[in-house]
PDB file of N, CA and C in Angstrom:
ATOM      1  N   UNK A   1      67.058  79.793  62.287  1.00  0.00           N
ATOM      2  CA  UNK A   1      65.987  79.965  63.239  1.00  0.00           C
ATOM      3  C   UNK A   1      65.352  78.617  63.594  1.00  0.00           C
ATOM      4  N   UNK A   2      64.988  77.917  62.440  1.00  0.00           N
ATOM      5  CA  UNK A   2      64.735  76.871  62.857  1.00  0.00           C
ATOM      6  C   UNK A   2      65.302  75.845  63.646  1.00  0.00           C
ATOM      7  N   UNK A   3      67.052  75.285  63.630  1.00  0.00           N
ATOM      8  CA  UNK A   3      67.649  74.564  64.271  1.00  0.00           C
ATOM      9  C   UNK A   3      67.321  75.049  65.595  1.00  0.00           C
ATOM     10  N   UNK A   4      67.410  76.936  65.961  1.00  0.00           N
ATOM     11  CA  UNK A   4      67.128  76.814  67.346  1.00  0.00           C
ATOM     12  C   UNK A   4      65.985  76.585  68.507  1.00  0.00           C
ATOM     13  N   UNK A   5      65.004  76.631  67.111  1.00  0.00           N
ATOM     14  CA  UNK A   5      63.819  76.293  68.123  1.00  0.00           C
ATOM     15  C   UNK A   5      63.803  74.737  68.249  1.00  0.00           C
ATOM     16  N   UNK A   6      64.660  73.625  67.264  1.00  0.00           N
ATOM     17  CA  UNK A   6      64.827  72.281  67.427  1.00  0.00           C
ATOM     18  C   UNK A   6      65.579  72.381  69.027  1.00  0.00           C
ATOM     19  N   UNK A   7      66.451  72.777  68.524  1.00  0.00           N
ATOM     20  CA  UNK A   7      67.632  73.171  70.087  1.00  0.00           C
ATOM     21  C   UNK A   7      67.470  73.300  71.213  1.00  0.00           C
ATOM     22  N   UNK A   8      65.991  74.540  71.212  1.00  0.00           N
ATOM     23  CA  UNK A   8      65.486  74.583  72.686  1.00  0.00           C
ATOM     24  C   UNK A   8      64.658  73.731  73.124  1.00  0.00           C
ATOM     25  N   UNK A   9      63.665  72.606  71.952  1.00  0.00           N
ATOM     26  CA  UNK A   9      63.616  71.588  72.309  1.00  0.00           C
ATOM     27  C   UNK A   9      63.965  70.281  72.807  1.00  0.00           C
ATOM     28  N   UNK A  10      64.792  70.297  72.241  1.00  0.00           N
ATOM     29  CA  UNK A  10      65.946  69.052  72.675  1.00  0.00           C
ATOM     30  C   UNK A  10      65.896  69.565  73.913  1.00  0.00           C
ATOM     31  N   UNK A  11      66.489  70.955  74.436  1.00  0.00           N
ATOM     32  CA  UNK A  11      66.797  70.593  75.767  1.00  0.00           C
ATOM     33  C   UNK A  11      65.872  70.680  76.677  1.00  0.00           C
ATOM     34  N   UNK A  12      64.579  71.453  76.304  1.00  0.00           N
ATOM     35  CA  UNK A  12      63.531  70.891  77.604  1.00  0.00           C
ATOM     36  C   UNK A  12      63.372  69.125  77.268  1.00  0.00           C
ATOM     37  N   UNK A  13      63.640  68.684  76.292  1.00  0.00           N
ATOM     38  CA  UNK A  13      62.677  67.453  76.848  1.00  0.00           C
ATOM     39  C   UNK A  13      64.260  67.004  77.719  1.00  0.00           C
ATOM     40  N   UNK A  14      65.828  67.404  77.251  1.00  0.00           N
ATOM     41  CA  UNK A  14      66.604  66.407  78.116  1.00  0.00           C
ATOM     42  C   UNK A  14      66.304  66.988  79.950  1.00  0.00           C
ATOM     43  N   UNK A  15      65.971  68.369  79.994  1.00  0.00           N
ATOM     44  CA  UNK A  15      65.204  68.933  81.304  1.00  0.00           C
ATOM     45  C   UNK A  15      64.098  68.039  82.022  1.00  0.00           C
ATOM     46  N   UNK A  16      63.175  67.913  80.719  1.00  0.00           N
ATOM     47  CA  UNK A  16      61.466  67.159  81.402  1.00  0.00           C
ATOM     48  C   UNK A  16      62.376  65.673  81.905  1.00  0.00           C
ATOM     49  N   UNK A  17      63.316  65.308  81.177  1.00  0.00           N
ATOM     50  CA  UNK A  17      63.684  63.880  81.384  1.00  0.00           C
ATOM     51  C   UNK A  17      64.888  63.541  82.523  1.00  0.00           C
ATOM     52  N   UNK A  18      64.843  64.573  83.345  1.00  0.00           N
ATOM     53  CA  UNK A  18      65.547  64.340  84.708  1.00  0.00           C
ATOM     54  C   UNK A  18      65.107  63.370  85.496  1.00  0.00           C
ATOM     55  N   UNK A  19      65.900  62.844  86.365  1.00  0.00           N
ATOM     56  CA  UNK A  19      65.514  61.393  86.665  1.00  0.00           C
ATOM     57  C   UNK A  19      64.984  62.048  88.963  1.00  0.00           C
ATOM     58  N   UNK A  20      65.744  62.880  88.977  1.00  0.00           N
ATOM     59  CA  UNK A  20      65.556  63.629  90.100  1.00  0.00           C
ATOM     60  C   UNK A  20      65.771  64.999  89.925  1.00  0.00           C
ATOM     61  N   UNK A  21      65.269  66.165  90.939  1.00  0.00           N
ATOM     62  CA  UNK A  21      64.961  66.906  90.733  1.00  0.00           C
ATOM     63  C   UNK A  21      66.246  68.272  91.556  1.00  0.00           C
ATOM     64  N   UNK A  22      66.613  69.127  90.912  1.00  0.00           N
ATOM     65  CA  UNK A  22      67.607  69.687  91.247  1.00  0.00           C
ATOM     66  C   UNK A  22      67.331  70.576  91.937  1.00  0.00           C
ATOM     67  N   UNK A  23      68.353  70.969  93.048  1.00  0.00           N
ATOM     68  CA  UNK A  23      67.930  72.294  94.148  1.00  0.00           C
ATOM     69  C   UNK A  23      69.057  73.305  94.808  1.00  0.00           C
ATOM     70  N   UNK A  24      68.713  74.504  94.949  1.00  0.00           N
ATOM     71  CA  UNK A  24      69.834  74.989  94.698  1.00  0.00           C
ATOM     72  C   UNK A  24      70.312  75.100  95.644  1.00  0.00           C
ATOM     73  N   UNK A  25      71.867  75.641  95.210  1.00  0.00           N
ATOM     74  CA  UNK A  25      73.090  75.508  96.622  1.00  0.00           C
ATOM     75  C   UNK A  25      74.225  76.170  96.446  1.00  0.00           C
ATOM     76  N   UNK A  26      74.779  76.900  97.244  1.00  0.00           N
ATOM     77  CA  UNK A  26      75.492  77.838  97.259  1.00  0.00           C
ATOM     78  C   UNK A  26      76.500  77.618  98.121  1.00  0.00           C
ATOM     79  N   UNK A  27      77.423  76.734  97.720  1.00  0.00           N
ATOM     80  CA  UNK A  27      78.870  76.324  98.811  1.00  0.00           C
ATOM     81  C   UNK A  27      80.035  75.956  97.817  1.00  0.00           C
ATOM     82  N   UNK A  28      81.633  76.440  98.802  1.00  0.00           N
ATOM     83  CA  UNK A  28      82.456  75.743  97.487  1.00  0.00           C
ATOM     84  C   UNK A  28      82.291  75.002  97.623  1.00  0.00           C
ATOM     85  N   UNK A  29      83.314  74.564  96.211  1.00  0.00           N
ATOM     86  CA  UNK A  29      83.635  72.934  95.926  1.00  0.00           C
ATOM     87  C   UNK A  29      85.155  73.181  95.377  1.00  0.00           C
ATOM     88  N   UNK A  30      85.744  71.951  95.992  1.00  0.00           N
ATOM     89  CA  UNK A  30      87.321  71.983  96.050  1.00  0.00           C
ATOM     90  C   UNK A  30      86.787  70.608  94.212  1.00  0.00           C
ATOM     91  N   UNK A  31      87.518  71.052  93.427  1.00  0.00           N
ATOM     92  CA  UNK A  31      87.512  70.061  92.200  1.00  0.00           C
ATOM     93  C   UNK A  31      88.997  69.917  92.167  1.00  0.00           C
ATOM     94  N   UNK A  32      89.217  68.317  92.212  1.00  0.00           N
ATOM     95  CA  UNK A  32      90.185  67.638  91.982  1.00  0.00           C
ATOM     96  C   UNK A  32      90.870  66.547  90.592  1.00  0.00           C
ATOM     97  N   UNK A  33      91.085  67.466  89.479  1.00  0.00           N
ATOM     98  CA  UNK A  33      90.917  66.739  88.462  1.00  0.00           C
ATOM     99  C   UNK A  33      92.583  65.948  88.225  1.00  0.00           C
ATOM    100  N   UNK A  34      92.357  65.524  87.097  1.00  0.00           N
ATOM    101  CA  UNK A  34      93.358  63.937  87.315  1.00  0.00           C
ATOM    102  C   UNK A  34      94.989  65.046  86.988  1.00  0.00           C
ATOM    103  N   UNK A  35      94.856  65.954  85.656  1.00  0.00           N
ATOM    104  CA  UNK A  35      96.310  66.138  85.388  1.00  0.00           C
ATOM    105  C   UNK A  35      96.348  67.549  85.674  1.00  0.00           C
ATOM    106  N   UNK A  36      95.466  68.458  86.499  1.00  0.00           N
ATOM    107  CA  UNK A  36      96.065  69.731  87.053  1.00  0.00           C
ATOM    108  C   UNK A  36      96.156  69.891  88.911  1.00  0.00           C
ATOM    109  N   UNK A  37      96.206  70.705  89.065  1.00  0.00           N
ATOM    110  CA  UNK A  37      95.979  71.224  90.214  1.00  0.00           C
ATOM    111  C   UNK A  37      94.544  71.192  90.871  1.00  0.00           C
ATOM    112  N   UNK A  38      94.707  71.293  92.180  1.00  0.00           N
ATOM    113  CA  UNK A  38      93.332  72.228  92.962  1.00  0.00           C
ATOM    114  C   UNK A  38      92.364  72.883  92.089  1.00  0.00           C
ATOM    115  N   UNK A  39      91.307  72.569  91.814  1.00  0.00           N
ATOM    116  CA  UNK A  39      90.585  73.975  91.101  1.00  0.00           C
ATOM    117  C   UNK A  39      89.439  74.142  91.879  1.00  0.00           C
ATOM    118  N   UNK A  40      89.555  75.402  92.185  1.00  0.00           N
ATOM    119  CA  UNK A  40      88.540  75.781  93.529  1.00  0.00           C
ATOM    120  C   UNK A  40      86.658  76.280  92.557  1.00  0.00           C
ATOM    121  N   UNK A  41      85.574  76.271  93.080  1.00  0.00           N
ATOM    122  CA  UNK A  41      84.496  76.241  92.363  1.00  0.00           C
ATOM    123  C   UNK A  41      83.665  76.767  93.108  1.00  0.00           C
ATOM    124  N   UNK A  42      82.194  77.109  92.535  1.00  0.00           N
ATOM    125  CA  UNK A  42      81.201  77.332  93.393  1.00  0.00           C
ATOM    126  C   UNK A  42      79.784  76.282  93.009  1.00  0.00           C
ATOM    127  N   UNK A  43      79.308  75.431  93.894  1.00  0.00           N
ATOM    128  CA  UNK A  43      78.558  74.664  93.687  1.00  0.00           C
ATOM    129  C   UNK A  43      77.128  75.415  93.446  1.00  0.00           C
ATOM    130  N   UNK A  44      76.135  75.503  92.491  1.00  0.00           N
ATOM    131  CA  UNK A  44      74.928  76.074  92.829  1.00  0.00           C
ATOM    132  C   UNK A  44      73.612  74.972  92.387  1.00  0.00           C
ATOM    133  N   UNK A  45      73.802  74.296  91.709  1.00  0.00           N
ATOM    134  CA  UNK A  45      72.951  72.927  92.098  1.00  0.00           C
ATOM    135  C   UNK A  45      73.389  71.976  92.058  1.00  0.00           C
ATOM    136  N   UNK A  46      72.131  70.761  92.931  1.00  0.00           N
ATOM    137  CA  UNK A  46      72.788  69.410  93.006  1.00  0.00           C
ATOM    138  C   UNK A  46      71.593  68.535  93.423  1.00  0.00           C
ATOM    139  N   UNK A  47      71.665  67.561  93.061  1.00  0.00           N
ATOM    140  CA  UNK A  47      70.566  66.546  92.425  1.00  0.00           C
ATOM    141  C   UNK A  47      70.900  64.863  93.176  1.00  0.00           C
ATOM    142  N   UNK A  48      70.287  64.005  93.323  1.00  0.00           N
ATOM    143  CA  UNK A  48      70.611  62.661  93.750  1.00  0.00           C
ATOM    144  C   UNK A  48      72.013  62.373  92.379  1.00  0.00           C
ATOM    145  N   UNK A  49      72.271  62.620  91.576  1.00  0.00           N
ATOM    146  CA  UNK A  49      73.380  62.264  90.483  1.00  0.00           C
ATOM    147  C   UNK A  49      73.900  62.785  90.120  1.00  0.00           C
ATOM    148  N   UNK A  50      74.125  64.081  90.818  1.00  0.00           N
ATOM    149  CA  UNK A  50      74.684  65.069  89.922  1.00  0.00           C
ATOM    150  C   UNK A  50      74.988  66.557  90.898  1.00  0.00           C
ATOM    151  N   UNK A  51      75.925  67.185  90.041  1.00  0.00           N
ATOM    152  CA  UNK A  51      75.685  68.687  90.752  1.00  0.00           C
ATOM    153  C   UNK A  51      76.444  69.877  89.750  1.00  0.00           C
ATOM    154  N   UNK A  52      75.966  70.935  89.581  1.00  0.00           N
ATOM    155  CA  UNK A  52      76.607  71.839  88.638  1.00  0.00           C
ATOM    156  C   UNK A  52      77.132  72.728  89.891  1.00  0.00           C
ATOM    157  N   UNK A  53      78.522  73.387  88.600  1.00  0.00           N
ATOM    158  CA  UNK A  53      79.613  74.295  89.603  1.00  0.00           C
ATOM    159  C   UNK A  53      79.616  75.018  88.689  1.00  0.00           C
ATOM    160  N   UNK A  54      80.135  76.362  89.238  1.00  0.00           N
ATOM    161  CA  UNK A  54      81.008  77.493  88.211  1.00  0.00           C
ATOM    162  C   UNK A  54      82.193  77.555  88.657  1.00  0.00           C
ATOM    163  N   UNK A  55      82.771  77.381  87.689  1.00  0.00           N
ATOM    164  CA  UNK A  55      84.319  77.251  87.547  1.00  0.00           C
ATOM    165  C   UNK A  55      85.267  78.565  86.824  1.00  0.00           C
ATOM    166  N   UNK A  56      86.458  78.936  87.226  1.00  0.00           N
ATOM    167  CA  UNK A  56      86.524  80.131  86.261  1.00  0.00           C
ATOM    168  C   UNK A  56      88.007  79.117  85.534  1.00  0.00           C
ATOM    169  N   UNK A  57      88.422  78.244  85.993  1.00  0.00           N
ATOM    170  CA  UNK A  57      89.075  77.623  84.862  1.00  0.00           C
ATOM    171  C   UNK A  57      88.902  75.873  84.324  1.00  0.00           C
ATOM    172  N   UNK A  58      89.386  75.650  82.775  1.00  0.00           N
ATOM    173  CA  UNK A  58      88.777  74.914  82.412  1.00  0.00           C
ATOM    174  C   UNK A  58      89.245  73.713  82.821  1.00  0.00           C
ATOM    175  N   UNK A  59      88.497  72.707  82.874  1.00  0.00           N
ATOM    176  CA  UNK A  59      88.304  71.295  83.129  1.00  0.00           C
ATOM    177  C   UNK A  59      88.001  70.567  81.929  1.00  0.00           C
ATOM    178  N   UNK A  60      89.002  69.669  81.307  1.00  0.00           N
ATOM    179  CA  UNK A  60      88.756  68.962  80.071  1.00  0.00           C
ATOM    180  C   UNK A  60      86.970  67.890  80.286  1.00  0.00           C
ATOM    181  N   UNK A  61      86.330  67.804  79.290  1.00  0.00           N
ATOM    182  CA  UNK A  61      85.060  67.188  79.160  1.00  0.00           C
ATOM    183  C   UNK A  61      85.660  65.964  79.714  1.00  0.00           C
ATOM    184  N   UNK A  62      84.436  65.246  80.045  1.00  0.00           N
ATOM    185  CA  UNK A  62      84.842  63.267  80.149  1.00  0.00           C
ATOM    186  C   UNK A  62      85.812  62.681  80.763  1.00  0.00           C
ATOM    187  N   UNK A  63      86.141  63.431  81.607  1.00  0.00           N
ATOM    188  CA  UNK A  63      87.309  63.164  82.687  1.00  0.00           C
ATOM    189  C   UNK A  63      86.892  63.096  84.127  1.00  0.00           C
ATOM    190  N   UNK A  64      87.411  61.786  84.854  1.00  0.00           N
ATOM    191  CA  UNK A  64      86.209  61.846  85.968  1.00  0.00           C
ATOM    192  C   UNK A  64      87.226  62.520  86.968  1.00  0.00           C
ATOM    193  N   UNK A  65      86.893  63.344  88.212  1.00  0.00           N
ATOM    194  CA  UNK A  65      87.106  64.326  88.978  1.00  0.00           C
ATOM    195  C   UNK A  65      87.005  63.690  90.215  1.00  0.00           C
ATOM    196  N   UNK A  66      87.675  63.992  91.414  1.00  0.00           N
ATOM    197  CA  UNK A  66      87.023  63.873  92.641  1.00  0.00           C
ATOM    198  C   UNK A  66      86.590  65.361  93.177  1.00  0.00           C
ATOM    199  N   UNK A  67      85.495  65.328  93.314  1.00  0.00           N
ATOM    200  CA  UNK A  67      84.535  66.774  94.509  1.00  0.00           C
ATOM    201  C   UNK A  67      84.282  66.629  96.084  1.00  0.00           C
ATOM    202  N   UNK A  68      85.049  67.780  96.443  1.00  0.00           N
ATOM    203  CA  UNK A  68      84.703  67.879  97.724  1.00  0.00           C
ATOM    204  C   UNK A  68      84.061  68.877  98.174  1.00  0.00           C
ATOM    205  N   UNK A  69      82.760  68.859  98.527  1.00  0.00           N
ATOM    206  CA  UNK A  69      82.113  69.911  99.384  1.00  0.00           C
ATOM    207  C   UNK A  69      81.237  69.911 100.745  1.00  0.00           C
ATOM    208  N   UNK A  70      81.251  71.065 101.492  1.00  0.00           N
ATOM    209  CA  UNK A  70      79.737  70.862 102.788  1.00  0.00           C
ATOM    210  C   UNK A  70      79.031  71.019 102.683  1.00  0.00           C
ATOM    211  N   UNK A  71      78.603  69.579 102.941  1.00  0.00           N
ATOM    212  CA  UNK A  71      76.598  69.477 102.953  1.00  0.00           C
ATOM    213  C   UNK A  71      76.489  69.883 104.401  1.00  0.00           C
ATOM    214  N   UNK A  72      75.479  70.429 104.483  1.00  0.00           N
ATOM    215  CA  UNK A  72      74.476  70.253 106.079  1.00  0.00           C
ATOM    216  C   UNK A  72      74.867  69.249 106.785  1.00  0.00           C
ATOM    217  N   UNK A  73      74.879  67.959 106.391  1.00  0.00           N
ATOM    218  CA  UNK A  73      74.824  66.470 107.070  1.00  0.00           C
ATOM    219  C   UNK A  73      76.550  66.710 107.371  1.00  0.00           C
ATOM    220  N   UNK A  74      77.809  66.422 106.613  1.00  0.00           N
ATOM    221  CA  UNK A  74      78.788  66.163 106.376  1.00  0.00           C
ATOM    222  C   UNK A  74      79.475  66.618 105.102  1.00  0.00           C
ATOM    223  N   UNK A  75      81.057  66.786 105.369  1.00  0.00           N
ATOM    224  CA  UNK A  75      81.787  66.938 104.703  1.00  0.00           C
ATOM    225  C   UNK A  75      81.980  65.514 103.552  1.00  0.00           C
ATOM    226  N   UNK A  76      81.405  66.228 102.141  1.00  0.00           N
ATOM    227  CA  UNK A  76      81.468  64.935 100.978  1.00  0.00           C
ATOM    228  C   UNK A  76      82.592  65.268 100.140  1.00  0.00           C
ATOM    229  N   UNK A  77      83.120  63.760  99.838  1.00  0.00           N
ATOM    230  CA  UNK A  77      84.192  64.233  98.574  1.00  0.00           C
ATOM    231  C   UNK A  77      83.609  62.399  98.166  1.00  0.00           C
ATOM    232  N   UNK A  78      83.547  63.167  96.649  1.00  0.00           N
ATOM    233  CA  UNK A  78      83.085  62.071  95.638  1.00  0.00           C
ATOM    234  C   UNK A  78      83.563  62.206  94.411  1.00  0.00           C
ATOM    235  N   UNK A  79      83.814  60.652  93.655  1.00  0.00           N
ATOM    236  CA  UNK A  79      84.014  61.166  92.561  1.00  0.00           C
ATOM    237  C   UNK A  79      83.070  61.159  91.504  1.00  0.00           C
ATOM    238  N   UNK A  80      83.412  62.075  90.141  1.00  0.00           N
ATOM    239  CA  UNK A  80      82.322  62.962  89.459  1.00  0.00           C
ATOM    240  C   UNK A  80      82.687  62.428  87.832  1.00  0.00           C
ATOM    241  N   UNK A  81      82.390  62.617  86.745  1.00  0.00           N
ATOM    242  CA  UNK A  81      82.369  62.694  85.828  1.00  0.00           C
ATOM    243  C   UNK A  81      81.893  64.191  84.934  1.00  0.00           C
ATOM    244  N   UNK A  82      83.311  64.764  84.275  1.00  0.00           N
ATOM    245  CA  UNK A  82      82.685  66.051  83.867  1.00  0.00           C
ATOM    246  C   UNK A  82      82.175  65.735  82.788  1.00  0.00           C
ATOM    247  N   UNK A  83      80.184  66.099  82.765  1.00  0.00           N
ATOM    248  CA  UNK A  83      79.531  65.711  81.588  1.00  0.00           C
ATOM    249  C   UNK A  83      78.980  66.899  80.828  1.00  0.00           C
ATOM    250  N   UNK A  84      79.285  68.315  81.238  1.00  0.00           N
ATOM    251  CA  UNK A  84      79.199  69.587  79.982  1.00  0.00           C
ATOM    252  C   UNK A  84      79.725  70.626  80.813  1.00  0.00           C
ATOM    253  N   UNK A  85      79.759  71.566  79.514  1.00  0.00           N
ATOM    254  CA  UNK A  85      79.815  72.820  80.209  1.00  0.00           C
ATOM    255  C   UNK A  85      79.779  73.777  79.259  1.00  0.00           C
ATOM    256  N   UNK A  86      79.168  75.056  80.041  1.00  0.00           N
ATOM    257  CA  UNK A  86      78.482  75.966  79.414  1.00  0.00           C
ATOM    258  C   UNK A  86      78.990  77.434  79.908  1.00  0.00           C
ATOM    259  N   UNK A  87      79.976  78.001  79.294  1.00  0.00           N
ATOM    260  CA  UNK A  87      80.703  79.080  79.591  1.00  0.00           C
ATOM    261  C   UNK A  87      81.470  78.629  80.805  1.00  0.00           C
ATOM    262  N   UNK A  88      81.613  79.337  82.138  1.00  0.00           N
ATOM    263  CA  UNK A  88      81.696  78.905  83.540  1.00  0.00           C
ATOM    264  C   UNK A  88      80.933  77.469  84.227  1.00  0.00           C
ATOM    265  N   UNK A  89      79.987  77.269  84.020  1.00  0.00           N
ATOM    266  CA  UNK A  89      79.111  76.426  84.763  1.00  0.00           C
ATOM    267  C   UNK A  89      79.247  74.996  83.827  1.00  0.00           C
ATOM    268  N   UNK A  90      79.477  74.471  85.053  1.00  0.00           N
ATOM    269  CA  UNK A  90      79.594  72.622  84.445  1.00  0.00           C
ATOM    270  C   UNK A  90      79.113  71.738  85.220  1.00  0.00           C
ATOM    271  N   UNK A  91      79.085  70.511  84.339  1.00  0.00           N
ATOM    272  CA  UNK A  91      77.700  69.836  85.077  1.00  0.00           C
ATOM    273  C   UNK A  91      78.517  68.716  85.274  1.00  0.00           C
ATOM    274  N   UNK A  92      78.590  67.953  86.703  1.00  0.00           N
ATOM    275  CA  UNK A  92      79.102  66.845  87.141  1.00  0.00           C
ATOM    276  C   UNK A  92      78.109  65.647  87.293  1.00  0.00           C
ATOM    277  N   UNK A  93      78.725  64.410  86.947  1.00  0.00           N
ATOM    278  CA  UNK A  93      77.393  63.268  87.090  1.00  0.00           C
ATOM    279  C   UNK A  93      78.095  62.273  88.251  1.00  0.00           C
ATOM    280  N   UNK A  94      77.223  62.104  88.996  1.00  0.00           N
ATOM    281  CA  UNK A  94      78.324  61.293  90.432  1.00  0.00           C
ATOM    282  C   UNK A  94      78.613  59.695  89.618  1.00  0.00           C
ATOM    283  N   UNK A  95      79.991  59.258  89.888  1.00  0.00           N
ATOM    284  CA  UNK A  95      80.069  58.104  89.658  1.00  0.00           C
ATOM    285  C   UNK A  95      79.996  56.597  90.071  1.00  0.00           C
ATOM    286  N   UNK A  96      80.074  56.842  91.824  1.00  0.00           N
ATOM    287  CA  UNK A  96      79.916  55.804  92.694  1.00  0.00           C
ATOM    288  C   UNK A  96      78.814  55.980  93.883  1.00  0.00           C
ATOM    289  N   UNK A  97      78.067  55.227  92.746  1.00  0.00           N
ATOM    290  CA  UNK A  97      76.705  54.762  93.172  1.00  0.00           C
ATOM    291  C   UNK A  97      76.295  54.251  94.841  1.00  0.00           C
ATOM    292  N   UNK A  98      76.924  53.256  95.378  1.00  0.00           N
ATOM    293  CA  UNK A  98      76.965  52.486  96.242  1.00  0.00           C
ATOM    294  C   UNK A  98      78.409  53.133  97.315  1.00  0.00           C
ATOM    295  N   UNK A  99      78.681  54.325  97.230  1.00  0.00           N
ATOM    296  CA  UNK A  99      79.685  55.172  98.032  1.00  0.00           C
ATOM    297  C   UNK A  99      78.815  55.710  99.140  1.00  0.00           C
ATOM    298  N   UNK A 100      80.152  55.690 100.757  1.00  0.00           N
ATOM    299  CA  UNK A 100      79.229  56.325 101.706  1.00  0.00           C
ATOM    300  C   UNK A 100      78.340  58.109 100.814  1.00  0.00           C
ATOM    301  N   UNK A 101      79.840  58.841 100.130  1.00  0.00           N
ATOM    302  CA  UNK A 101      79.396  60.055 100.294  1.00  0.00           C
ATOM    303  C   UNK A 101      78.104  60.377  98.892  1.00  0.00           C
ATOM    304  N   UNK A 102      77.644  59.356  98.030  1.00  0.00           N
ATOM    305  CA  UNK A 102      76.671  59.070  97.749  1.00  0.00           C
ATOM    306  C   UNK A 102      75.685  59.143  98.258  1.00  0.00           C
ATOM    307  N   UNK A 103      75.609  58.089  99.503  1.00  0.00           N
ATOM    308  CA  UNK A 103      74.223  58.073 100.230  1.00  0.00           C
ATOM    309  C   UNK A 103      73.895  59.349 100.887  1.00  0.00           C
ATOM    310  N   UNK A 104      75.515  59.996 101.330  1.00  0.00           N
ATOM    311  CA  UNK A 104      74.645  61.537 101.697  1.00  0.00           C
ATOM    312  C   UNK A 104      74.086  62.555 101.175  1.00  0.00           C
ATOM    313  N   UNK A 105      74.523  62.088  99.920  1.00  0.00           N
ATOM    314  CA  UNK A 105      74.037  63.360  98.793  1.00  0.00           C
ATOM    315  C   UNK A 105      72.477  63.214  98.183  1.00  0.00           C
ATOM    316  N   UNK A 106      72.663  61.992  98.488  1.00  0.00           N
ATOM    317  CA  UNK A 106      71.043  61.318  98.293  1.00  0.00           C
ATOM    318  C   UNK A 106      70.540  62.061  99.515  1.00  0.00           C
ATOM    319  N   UNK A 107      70.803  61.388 100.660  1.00  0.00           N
ATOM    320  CA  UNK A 107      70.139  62.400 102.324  1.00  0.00           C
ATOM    321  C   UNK A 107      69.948  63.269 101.993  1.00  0.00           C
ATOM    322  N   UNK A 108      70.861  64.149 101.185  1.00  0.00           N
ATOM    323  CA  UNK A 108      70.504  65.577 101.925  1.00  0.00           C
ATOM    324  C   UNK A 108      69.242  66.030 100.740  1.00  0.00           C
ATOM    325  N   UNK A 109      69.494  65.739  99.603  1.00  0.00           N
ATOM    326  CA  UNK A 109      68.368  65.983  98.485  1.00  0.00           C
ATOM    327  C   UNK A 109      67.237  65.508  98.925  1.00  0.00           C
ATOM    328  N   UNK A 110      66.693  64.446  99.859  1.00  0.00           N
ATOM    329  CA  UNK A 110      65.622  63.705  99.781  1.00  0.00           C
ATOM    330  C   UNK A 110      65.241  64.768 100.899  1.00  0.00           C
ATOM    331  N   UNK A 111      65.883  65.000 102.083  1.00  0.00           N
ATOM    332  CA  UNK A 111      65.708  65.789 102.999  1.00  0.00           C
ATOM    333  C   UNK A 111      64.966  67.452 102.306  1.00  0.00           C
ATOM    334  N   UNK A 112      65.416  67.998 101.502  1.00  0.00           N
ATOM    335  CA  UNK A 112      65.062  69.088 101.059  1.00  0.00           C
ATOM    336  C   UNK A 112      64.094  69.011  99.740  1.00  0.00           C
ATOM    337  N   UNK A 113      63.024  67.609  99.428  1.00  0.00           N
ATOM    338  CA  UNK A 113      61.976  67.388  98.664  1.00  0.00           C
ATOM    339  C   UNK A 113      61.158  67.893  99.224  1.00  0.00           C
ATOM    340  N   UNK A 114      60.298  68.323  98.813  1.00  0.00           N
ATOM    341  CA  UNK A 114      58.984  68.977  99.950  1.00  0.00           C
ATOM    342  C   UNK A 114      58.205  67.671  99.935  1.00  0.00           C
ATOM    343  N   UNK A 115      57.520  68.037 100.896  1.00  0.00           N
ATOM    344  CA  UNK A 115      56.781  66.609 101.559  1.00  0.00           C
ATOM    345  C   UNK A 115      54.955  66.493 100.725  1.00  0.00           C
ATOM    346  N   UNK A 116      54.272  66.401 100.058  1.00  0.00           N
ATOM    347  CA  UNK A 116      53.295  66.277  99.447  1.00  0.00           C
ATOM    348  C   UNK A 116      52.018  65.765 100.439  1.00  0.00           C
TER     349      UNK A 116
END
């Protein structure tokens, strides 16, 4: 009992310690990993660094990916780093920073911040 209430701590604070803020989204995503096939996905959030998919097959951890999906703005394909996963749903961390389809993924997140 105890480890899990350590557990659910750990992960709000790795939650509180998001660097941007995630929003949700509902489009495929074509995942292109290095030694299989096509693996087709459903994107449901995505963040200036990041974006989680559900996947119904597996994708080895720590293997970086190229993702392609439609944003609003444009058609993005970037590449990803698979950094967990949790049954179906896995969490991608973008790897090229200074990439056009970077800056759109940044656009379109900054675009859908609410304005204060």
């Amino acid at each position: 009992m105890e480890f899990e209430k350590q557990s659910g701590a750990r992960q709000r604070e790795r939650i509180d310690a998001r660097q941007h803020p995630r929003f949700k989204l509902d489009v495929d995503v074509k995942i292109y990993p290095r030694a299989c096939a096509l693996v087709m996905g459903r994107a449901v959030d995505v963040s200036e660094t990041g974006l989680a998919a559900m996947v119904k097959i597996e994708i080895p951890l720590d293997q970086v990916v190229r993702l392609e999906l439609k944003l609003s703005l444009d058609l993005v394909s970037v590449r990803a780093l698979v950094r967990q996963r949790n049954a179906f749903r896995y969490g991608f961390q973008l790897v090229e920073p200074d990439s056009d389809a970077q800056y759109l993924i940044t656009r379109f997140c900054r675009e859908l911040t609410p304005q204060t």
